[in-house]
Protein backbone atom coordinates (compact mmCIF):
# COMPACT_ATOMS: atom_id res chain seq x y z
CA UNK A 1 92.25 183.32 -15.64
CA UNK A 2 88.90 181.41 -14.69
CA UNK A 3 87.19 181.75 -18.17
CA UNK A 4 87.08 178.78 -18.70
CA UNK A 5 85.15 177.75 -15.60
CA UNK A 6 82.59 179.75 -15.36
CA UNK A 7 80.45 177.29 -18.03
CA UNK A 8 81.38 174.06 -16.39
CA UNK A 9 81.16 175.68 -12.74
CA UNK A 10 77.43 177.25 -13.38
CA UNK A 11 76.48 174.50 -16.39
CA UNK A 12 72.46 173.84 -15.75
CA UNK A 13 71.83 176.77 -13.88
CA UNK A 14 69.07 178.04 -15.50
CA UNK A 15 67.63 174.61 -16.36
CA UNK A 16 67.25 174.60 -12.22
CA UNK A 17 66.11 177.80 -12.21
CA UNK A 18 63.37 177.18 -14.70
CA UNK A 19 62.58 173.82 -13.09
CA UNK A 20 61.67 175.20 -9.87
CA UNK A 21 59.67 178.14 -11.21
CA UNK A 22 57.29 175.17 -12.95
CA UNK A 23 57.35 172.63 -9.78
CA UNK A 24 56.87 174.85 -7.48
CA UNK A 25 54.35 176.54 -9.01
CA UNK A 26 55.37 180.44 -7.37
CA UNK A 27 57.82 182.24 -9.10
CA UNK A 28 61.10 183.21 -8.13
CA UNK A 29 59.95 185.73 -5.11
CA UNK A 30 62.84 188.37 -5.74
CA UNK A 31 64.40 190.52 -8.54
CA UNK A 32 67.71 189.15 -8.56
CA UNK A 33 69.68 186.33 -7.76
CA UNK A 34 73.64 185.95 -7.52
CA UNK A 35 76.19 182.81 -6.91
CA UNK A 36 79.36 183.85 -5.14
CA UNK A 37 81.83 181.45 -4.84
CA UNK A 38 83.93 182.06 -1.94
CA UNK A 39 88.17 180.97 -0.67
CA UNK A 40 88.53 178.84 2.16
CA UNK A 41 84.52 179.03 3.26
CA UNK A 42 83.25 176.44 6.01
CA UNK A 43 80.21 175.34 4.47
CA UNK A 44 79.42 173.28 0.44
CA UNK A 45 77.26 176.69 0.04
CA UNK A 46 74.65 178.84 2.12
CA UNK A 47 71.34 180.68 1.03
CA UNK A 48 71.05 184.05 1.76
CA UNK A 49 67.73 186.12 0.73
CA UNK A 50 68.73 186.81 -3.43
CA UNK A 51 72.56 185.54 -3.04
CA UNK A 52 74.19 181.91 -2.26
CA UNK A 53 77.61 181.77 -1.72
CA UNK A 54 79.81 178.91 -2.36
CA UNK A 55 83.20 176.61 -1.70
CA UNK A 56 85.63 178.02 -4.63
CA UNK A 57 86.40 173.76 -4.56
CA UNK A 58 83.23 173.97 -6.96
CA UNK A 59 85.10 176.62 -9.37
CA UNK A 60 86.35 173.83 -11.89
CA UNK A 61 86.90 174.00 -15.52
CA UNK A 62 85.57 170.51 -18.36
CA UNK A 63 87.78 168.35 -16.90
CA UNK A 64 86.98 169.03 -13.06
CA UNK A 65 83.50 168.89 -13.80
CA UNK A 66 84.13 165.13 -14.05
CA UNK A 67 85.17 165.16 -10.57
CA UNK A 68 83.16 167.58 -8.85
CA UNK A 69 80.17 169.46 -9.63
CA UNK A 70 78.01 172.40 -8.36
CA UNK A 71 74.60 170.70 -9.33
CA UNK A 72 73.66 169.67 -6.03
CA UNK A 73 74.19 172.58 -4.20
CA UNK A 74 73.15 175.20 -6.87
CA UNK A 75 70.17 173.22 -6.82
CA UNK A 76 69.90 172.84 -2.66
CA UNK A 77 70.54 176.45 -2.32
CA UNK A 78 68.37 177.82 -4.75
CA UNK A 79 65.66 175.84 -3.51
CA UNK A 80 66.06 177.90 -0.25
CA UNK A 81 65.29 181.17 -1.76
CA UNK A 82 61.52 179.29 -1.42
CA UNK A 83 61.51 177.28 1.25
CA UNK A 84 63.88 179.40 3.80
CA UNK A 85 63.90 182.86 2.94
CA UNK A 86 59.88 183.41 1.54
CA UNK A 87 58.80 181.39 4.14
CA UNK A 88 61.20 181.03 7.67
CA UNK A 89 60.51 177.98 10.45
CA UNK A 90 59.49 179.76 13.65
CA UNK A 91 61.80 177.87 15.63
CA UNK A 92 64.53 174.90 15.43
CA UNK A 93 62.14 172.36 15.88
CA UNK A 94 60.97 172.99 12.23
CA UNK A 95 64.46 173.31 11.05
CA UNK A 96 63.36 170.45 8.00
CA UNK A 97 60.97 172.48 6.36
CA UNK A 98 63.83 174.11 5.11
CA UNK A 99 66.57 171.73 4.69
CA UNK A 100 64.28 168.33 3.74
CA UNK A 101 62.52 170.77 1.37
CA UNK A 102 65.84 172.00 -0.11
CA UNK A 103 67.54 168.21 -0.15
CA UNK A 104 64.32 166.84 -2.09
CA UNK A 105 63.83 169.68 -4.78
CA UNK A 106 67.31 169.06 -5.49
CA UNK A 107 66.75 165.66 -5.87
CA UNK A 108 64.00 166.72 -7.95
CA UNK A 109 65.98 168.79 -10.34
CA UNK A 110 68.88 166.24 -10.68
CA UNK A 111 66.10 163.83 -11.46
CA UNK A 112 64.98 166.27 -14.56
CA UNK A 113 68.70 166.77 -15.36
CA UNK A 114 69.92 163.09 -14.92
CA UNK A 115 66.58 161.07 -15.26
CA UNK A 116 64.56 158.21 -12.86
CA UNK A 117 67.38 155.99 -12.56
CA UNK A 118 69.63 158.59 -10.94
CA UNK A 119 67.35 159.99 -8.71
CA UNK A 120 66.21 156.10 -7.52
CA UNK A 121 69.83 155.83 -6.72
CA UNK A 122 70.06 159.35 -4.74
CA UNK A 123 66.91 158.18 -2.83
CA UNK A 124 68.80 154.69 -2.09
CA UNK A 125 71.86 155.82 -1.06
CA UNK A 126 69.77 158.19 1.67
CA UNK A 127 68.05 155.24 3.05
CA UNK A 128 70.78 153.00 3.08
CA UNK A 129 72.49 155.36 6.13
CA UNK A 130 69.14 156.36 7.61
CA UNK A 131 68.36 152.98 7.82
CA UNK A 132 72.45 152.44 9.83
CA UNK A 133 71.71 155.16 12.14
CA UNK A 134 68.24 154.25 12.70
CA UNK A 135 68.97 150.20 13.69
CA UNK A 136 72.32 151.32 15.61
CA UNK A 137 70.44 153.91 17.78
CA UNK A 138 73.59 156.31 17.13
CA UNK A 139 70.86 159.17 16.31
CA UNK A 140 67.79 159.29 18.44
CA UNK A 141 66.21 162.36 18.00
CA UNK A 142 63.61 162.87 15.63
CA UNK A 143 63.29 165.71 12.81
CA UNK A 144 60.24 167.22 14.49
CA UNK A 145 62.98 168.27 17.57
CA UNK A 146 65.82 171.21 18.01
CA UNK A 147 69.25 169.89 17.76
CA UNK A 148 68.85 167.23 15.28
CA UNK A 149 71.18 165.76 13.40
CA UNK A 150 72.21 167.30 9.32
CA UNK A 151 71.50 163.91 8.41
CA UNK A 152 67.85 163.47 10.03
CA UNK A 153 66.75 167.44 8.50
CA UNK A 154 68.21 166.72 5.02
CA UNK A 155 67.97 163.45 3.92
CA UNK A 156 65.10 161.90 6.41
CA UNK A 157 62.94 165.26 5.56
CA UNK A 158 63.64 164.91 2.16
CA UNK A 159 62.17 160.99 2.15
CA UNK A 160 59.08 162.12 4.13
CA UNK A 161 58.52 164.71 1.46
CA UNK A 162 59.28 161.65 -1.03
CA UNK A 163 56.76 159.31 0.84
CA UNK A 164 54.13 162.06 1.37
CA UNK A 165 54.53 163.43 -2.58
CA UNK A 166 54.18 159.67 -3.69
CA UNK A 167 51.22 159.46 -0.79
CA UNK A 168 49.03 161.98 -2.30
CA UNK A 169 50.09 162.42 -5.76
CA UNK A 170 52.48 164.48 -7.06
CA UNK A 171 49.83 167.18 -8.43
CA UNK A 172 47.97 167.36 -5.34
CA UNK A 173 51.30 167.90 -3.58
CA UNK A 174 52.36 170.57 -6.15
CA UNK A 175 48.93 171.86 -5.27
CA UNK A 176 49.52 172.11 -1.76
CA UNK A 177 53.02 173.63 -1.73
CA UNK A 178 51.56 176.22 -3.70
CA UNK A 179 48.96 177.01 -1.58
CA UNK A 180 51.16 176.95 1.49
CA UNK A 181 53.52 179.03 -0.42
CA UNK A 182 51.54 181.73 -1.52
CA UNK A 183 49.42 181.85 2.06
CA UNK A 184 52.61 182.64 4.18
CA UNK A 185 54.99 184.13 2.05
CA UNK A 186 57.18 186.32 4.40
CA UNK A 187 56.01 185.09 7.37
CA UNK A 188 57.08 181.99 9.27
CA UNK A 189 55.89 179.02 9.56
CA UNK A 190 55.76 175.34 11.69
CA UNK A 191 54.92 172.33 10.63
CA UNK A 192 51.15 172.00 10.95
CA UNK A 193 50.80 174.91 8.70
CA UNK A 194 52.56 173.10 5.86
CA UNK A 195 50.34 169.56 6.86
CA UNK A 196 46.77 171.85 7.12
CA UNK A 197 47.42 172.54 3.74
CA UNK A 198 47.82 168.89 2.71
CA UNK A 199 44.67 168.32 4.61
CA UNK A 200 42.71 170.80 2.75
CA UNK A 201 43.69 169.16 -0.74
CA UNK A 202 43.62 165.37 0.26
CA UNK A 203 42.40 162.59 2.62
CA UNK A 204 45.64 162.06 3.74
CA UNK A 205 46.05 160.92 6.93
CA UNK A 206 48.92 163.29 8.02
CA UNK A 207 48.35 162.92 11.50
CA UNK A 208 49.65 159.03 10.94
CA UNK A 209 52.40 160.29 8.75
CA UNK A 210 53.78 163.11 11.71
CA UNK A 211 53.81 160.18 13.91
CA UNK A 212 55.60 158.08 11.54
CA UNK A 213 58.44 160.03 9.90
CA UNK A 214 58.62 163.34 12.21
CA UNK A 215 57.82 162.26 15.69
CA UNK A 216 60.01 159.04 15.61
CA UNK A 217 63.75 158.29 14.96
CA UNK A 218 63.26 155.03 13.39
CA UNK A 219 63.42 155.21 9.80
CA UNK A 220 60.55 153.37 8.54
CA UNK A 221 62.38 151.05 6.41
CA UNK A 222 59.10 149.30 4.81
CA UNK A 223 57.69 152.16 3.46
CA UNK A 224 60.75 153.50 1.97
CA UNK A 225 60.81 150.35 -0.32
């Protein structure tokens, strides 16, 4: 009875999939990968090593698709099978090196799907409630902390990646990600692994950036412009 859904429901799957194999710059680390959607589940979608599953609310057929759409998370969780499962924070503290990375190579697929204007407006719409929590103090606790907020792992991590991709150009960041990849696949990782590798590639002064965008609350409103 769901024939007709299954195109609309998966539609740029493997444009995602491709995209990621050529940004990130490692190829998909396992030998298969499926998408089960899933009745009355708790979550949008969750990554598990080869499989995501997903809210059956994303099952929709042409018209639906208007509506609602699978993009973001096929994208989110498919990042994860990277930046997650072949490499695993150590502890809670690093908790955005998997969901900021997963938010922003979304991003970065909707922006080859949907184009610069799109993925400006994604960006905008982050910063816009960053920037409310931030000046109403409502979330103090920074992303380089346990027990942080959805908000402050996804979409603040996912601007520091934005700021510090812009920072040191997007091929040395490419660059580095691949290195950092590649050097701890299967293992896990913190933070300052992920920022020695920047080091190694640039003069970027990450020690500044931690300080700025992982150590404080404040969203940093002025360089986010």
């Amino acid at each position: 009875d769901d024939v007709s859904k299954i195109e609309p429901t998966y539609r740029y799957s493997k444009q995602i999939f491709d995209f990621f194999e050529e940004e990130i710059g490692v190829p998909y680390p396992w030998d298969i990968y499926r998408q089960v959607p899933a009745i009355d589940f708790l979550y949008a979608g969750m990554e598990n090593t080869t499989s995501t599953i997903f809210s059956q609310d994303f099952v929709v057929d042409s018209i639906g698709f208007n509506d609602r759409t699978y993009i973001n998370v096929n994208a989110h969780e498919l990042a994860h099978q990277w930046f997650g499962n072949l490499i695993t924070a150590k502890s809670g503290k690093h908790h955005w090196l998997q969901e900021g990375f997963a938010t922003y190579y979304a991003l970065l697929a909707e922006r080859e799907l949907f184009g610069e204007d799109h993925f400006n407006y994604e960006l905008y719409d982050m910063a816009e409630r960053l920037q409310m929590v931030s000046a109403s103090k409502t979330d103090t606790i920074p992303i380089l902390s346990e027990g942080s907020s959805s908000l402050t792992y996804y979409q603040k991590g996912a601007w520091a990646l934005h700021v510090l991709r812009k920072g040191v150009g997007e091929d040395t960041f490419r660059k580095a990600v691949k290195n950092y990849l590649e050097k701890y696949a299967y293992k896990n990782v913190e933070t300052e692994d992920f920022l020695a590798e920047i080091n190694k590639v640039s003069n970027y002064d990450t020690e500044d950036f931690k300080k700025r965008w992982l150590e404080s609350y404040v969203f940093p409103v002025k360089e986010a412009v």
